[in-house]
C-alpha atoms as a PDB file:
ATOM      1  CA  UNK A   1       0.000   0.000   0.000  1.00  0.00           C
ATOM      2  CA  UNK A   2       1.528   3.020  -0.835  1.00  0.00           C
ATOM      3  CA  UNK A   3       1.450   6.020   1.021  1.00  0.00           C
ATOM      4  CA  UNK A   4      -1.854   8.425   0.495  1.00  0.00           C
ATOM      5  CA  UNK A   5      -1.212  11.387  -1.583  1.00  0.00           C
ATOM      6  CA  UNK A   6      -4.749  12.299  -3.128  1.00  0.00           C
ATOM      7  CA  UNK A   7      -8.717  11.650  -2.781  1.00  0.00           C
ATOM      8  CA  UNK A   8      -9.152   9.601  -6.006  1.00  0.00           C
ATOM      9  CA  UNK A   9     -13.041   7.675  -6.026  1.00  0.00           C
ATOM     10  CA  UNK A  10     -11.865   4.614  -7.116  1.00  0.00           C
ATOM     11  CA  UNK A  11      -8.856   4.520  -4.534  1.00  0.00           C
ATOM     12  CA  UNK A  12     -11.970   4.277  -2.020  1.00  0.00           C
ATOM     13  CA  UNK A  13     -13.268   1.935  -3.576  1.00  0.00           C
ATOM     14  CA  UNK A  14     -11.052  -0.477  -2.738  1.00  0.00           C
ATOM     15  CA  UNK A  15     -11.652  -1.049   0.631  1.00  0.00           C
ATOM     16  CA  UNK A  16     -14.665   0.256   1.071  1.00  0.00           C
ATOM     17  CA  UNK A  17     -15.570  -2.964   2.427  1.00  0.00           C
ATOM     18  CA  UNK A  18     -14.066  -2.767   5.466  1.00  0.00           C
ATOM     19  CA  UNK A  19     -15.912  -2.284   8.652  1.00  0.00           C
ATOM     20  CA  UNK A  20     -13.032  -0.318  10.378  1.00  0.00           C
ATOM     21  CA  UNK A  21     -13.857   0.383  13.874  1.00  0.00           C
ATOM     22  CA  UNK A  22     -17.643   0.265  13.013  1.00  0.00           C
ATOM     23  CA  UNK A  23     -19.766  -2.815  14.556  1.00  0.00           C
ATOM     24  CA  UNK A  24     -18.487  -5.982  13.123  1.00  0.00           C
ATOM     25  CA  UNK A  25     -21.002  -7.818  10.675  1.00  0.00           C
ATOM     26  CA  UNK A  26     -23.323 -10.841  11.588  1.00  0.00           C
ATOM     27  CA  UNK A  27     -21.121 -12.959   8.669  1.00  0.00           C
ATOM     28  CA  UNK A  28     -17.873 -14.845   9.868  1.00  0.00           C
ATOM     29  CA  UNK A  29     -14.670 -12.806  10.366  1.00  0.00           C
ATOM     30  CA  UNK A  30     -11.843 -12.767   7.613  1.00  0.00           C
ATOM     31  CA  UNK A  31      -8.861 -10.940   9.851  1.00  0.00           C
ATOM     32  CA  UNK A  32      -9.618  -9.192  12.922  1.00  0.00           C
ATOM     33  CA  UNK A  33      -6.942  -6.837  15.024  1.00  0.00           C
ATOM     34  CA  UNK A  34      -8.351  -6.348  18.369  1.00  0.00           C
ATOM     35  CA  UNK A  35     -11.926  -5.168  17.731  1.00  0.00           C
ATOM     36  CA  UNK A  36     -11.706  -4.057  14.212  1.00  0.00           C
ATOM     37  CA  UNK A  37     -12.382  -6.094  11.523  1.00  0.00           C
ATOM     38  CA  UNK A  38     -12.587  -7.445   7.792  1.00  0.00           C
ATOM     39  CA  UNK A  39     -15.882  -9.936   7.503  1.00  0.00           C
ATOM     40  CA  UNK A  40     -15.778 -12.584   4.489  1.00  0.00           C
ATOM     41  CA  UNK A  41     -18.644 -11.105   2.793  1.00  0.00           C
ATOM     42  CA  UNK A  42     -16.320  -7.592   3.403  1.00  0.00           C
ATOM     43  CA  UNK A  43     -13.705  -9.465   1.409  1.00  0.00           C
ATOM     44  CA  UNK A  44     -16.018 -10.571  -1.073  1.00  0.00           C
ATOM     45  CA  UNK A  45     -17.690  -7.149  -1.887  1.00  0.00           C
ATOM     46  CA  UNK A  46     -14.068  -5.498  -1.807  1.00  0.00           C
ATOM     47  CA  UNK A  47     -12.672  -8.130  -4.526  1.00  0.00           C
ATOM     48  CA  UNK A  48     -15.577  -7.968  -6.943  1.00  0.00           C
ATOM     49  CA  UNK A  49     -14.837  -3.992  -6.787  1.00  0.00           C
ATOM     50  CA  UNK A  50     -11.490  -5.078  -7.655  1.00  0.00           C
ATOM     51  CA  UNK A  51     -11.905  -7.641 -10.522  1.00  0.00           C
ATOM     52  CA  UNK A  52     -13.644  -4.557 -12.319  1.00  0.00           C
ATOM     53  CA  UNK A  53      -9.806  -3.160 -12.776  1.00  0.00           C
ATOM     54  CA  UNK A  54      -8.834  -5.897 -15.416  1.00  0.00           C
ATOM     55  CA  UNK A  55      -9.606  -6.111 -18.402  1.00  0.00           C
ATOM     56  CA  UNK A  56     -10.403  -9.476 -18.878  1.00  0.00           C
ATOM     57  CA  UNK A  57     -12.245 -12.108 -16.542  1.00  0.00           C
ATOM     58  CA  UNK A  58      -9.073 -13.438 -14.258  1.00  0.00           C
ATOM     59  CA  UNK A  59     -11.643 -16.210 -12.643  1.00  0.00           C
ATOM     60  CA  UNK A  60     -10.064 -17.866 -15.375  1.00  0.00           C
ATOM     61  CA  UNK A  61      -6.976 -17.475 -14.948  1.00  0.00           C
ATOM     62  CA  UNK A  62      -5.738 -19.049 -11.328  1.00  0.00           C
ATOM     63  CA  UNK A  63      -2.022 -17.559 -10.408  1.00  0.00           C
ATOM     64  CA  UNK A  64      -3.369 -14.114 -11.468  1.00  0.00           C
ATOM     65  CA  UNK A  65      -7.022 -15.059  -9.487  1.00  0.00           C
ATOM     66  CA  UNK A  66      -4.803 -15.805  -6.340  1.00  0.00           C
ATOM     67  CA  UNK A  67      -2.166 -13.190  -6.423  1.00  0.00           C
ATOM     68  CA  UNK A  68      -5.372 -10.494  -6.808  1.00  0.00           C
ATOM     69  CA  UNK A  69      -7.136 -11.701  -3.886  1.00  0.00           C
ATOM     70  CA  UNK A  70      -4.013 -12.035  -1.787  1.00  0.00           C
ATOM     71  CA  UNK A  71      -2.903  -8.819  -2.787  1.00  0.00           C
ATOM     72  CA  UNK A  72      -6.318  -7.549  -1.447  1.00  0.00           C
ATOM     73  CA  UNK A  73      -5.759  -9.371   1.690  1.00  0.00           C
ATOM     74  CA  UNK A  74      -2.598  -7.449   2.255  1.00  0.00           C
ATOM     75  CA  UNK A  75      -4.159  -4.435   1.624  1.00  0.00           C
ATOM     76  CA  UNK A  76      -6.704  -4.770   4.237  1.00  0.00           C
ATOM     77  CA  UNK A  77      -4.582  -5.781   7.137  1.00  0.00           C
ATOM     78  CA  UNK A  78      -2.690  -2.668   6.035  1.00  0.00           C
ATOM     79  CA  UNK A  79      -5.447  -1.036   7.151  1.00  0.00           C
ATOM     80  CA  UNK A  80      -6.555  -2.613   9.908  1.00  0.00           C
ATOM     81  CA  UNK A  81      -2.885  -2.030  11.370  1.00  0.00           C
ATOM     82  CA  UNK A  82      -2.978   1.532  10.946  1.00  0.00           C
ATOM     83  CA  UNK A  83      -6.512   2.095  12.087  1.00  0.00           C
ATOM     84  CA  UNK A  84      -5.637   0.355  14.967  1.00  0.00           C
ATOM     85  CA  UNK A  85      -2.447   2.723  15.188  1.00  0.00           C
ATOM     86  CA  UNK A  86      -4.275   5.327  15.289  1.00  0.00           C
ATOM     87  CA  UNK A  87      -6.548   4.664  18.412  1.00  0.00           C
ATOM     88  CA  UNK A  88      -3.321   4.385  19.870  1.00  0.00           C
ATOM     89  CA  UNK A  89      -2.476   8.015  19.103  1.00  0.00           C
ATOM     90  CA  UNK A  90      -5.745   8.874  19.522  1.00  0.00           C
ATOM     91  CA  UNK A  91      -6.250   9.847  16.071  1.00  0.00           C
ATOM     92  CA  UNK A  92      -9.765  11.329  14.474  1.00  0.00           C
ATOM     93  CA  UNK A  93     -11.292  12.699  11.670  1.00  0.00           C
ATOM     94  CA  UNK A  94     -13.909  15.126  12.570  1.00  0.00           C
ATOM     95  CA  UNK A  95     -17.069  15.905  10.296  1.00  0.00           C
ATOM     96  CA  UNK A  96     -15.714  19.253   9.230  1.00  0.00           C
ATOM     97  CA  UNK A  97     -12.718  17.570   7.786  1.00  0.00           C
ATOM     98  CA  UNK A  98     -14.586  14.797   6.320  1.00  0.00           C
ATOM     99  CA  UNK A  99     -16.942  17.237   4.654  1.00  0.00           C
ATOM    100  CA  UNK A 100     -14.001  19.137   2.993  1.00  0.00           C
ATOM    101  CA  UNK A 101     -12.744  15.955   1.416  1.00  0.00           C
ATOM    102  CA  UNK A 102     -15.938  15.025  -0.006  1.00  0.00           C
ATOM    103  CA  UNK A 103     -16.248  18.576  -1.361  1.00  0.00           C
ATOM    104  CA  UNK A 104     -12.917  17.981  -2.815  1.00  0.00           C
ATOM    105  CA  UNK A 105     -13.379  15.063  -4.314  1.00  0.00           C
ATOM    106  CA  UNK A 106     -17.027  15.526  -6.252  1.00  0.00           C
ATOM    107  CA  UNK A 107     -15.026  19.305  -7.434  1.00  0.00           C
ATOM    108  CA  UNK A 108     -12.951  17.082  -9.491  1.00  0.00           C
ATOM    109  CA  UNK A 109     -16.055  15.257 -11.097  1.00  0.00           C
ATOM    110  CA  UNK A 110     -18.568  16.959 -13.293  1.00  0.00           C
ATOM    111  CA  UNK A 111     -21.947  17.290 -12.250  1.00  0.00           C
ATOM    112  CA  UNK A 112     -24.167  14.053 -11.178  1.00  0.00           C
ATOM    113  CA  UNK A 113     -21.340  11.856 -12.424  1.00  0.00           C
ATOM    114  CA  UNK A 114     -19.751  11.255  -8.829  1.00  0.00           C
ATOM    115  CA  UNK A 115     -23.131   9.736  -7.959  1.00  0.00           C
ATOM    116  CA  UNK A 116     -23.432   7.687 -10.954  1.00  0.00           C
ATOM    117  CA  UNK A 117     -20.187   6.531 -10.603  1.00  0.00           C
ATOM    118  CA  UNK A 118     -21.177   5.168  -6.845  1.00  0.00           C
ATOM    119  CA  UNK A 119     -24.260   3.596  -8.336  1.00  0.00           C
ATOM    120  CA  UNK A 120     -22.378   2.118 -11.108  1.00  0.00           C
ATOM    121  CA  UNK A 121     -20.400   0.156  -8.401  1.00  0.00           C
ATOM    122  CA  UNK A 122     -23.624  -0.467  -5.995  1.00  0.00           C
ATOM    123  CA  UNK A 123     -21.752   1.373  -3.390  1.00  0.00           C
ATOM    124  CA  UNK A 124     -23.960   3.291  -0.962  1.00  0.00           C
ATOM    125  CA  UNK A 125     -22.980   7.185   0.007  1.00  0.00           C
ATOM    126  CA  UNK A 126     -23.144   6.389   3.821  1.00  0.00           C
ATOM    127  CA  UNK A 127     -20.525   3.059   3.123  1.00  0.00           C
ATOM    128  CA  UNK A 128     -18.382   5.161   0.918  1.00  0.00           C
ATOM    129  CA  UNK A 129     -18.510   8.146   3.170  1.00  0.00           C
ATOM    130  CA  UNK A 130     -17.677   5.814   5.988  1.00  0.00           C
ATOM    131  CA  UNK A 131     -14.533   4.431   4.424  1.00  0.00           C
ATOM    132  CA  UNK A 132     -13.265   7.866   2.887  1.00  0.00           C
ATOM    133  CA  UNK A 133     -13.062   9.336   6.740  1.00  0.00           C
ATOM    134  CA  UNK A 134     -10.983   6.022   7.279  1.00  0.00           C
ATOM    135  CA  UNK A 135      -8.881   6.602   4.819  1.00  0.00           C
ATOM    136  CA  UNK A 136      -8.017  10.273   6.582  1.00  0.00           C
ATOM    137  CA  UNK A 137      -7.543   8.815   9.806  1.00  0.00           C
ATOM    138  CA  UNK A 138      -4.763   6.956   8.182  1.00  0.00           C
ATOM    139  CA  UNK A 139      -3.051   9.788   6.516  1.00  0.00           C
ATOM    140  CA  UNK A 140      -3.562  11.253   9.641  1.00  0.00           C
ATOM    141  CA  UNK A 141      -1.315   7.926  11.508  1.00  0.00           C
ATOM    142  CA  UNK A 142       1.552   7.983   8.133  1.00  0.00           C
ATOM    143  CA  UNK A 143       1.690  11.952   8.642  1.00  0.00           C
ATOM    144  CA  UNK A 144       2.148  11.825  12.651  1.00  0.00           C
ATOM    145  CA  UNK A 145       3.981   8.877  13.076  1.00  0.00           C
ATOM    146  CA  UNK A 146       6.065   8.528   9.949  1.00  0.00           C
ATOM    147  CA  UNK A 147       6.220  11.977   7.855  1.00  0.00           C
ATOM    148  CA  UNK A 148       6.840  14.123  10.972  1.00  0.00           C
ATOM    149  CA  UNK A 149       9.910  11.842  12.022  1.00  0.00           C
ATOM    150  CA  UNK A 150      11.625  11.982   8.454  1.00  0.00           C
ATOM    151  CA  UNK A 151      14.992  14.294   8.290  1.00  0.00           C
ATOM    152  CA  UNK A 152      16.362  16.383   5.619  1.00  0.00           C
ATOM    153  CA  UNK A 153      19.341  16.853   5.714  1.00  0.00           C
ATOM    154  CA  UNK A 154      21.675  19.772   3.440  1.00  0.00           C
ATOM    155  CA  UNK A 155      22.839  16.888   1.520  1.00  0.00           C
ATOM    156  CA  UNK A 156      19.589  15.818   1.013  1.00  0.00           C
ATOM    157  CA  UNK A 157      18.709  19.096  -0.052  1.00  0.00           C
ATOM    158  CA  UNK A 158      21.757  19.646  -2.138  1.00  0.00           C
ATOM    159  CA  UNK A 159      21.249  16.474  -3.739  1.00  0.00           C
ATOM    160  CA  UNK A 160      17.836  17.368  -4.931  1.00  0.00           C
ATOM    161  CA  UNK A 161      18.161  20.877  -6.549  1.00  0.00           C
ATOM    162  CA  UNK A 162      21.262  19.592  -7.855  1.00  0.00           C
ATOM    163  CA  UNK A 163      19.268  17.199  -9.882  1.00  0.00           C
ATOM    164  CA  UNK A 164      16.276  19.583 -10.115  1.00  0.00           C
ATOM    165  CA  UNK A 165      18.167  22.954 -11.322  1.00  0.00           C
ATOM    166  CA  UNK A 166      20.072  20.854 -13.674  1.00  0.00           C
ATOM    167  CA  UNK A 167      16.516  20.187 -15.441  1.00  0.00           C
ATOM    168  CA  UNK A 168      15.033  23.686 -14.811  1.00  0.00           C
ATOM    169  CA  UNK A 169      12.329  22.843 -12.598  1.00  0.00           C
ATOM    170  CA  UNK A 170      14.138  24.606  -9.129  1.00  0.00           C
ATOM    171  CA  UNK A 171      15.318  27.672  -7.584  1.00  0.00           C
ATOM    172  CA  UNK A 172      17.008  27.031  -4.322  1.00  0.00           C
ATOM    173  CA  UNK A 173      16.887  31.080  -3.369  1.00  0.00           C
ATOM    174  CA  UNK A 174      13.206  31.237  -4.077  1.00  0.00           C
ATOM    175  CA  UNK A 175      11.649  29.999  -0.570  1.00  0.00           C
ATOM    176  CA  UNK A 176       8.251  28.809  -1.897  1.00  0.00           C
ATOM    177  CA  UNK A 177      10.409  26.236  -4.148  1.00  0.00           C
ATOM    178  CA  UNK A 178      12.764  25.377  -0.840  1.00  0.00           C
ATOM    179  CA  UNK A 179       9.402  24.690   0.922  1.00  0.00           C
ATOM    180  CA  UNK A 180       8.321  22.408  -2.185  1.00  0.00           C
ATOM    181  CA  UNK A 181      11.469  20.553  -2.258  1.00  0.00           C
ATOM    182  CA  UNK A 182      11.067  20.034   1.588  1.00  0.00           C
ATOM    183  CA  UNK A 183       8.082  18.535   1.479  1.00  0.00           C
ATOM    184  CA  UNK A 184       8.757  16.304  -1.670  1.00  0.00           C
ATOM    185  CA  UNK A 185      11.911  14.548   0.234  1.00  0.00           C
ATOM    186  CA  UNK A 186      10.091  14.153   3.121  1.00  0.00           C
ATOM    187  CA  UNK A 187       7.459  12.294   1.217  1.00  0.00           C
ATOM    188  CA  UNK A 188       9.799  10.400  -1.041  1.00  0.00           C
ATOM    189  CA  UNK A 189      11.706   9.573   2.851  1.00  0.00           C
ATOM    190  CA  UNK A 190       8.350   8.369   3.820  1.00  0.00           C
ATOM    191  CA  UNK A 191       7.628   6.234   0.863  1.00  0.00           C
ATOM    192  CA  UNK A 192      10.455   4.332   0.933  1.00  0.00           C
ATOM    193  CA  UNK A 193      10.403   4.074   4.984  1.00  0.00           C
ATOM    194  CA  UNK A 194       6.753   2.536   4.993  1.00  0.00           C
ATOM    195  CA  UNK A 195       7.372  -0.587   4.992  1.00  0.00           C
ATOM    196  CA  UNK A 196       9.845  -1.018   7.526  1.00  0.00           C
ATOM    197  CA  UNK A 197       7.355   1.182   9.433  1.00  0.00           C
ATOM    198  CA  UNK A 198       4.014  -0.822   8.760  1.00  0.00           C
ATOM    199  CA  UNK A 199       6.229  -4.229   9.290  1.00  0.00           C
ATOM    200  CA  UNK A 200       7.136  -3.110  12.755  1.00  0.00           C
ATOM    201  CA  UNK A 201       3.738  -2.495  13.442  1.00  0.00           C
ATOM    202  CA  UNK A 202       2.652  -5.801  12.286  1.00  0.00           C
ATOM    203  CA  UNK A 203       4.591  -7.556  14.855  1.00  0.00           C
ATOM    204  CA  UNK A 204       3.690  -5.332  17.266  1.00  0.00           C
ATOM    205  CA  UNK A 205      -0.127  -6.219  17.243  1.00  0.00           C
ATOM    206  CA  UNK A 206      -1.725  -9.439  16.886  1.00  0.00           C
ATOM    207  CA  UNK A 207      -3.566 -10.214  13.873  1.00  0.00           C
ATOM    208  CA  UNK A 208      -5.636 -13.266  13.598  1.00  0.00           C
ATOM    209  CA  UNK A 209      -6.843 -14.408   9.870  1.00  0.00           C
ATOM    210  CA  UNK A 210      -9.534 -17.220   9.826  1.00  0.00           C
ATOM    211  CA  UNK A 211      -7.300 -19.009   7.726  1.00  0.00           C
ATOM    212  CA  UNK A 212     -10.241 -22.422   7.265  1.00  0.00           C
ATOM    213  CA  UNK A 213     -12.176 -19.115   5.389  1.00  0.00           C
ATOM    214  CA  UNK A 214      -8.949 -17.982   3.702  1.00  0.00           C
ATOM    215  CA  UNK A 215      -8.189 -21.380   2.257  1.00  0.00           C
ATOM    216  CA  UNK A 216     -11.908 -21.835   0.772  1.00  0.00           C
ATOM    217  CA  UNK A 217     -11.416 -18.716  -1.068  1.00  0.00           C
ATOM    218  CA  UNK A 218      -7.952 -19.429  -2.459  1.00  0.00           C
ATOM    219  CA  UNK A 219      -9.115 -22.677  -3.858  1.00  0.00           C
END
């Protein structure tokens, strides 16, 4: 899972399955990480959402039918990690900031079409709503625990306009640009520290998969 840079629909989509830190679903639990959890219908709503990517039908084709849904899997104890993460740092979204991401995201779709586009993947406002403010609780956890601890240093910074001037696209006197060039290491720092971060976390808590369900879906 990379780290979150944007608001994009389909990104949502994804895992919009998930019930998070929501009530847990009547159906039998796929992973669970203290009380949150993925259910198997969660899993099987999330991967038909995620079949729709390909181009072709990959039922038929096993190895690439496999490495999708365990992909998926990944992706959703990702989650469940860093939502749990952030209950440990006490970490929230609150409606005013959830309704300035939604007003983001629909500015970036012409009119009516974010709506058809939710009812073109039966997903439900209040479910993809639900997920979205998720999804900024756990920018929230990469910014706090992982951005804010990255350091640039003058060789970092030396390195970057070096390669950045040389292709006309810096000014190391202008501060605006230093500010830019900042904040692009860091994130670059991040991105390639978030594994090592998310791994650590992973031993940390304990994450039980229903692996009798697991298999049956694999097969």
């Amino acid at each position: 899972m990379k780290i979150f840079t944007g608001y994009a629909l389909l990104a949502v989509f994804i895992l919009s399955g998930c019930s998070g830190t929501e009530s847990v679903q009547s159906d039998e639990y796929l992973v669970r990480i203290d009380v949150n959890v993925v259910t198997v219908l969660d899993f099987q709503r999330a991967f038909e959402t995620a079949k729709s990517a390909y181009p072709h039908n990959i039922t038929n084709e096993s190895s690439v039918y496999r490495e999708v849904k365990q992909q998926l899997l990944n992706q959703m104890i990702e989650e469940l990690i860093v939502v749990q993460r952030a209950k440990e740092l006490n970490i929230t979204v609150t409606d005013q900031e959830l309704g300035d991401a939604v007003e983001k995201i629909k500015k970036d779709y012409p009119e009516d079409e974010f709506e058809q586009t939710l009812l073109e993947y039966a997903i439900s406002y209040k479910l993809w709503e639900k997920e979205l403010r998720t999804r900024l609780i756990m920018e929230k956890v990469i910014t706090e625990d992982l951005k804010n601890n990255i350091v640039v240093t003058p060789d970092d910074m030396a390195k970057y306009y070096s390669e950045h001037l040389k292709n006309g696209s810096g000014d190391s006197s202008n501060k605006p640009a230093t500010e830019i060039a900042v904040k692009n290491l860091r994130n670059a720092k991040a991105e390639s520290a978030y594994k090592t971060w998310i791994n650590e976390l992973q031993r940390k808590y304990k994450i039980e998969i229903n692996k009798k369900q697991w298999e049956k879906m694999i097969s």
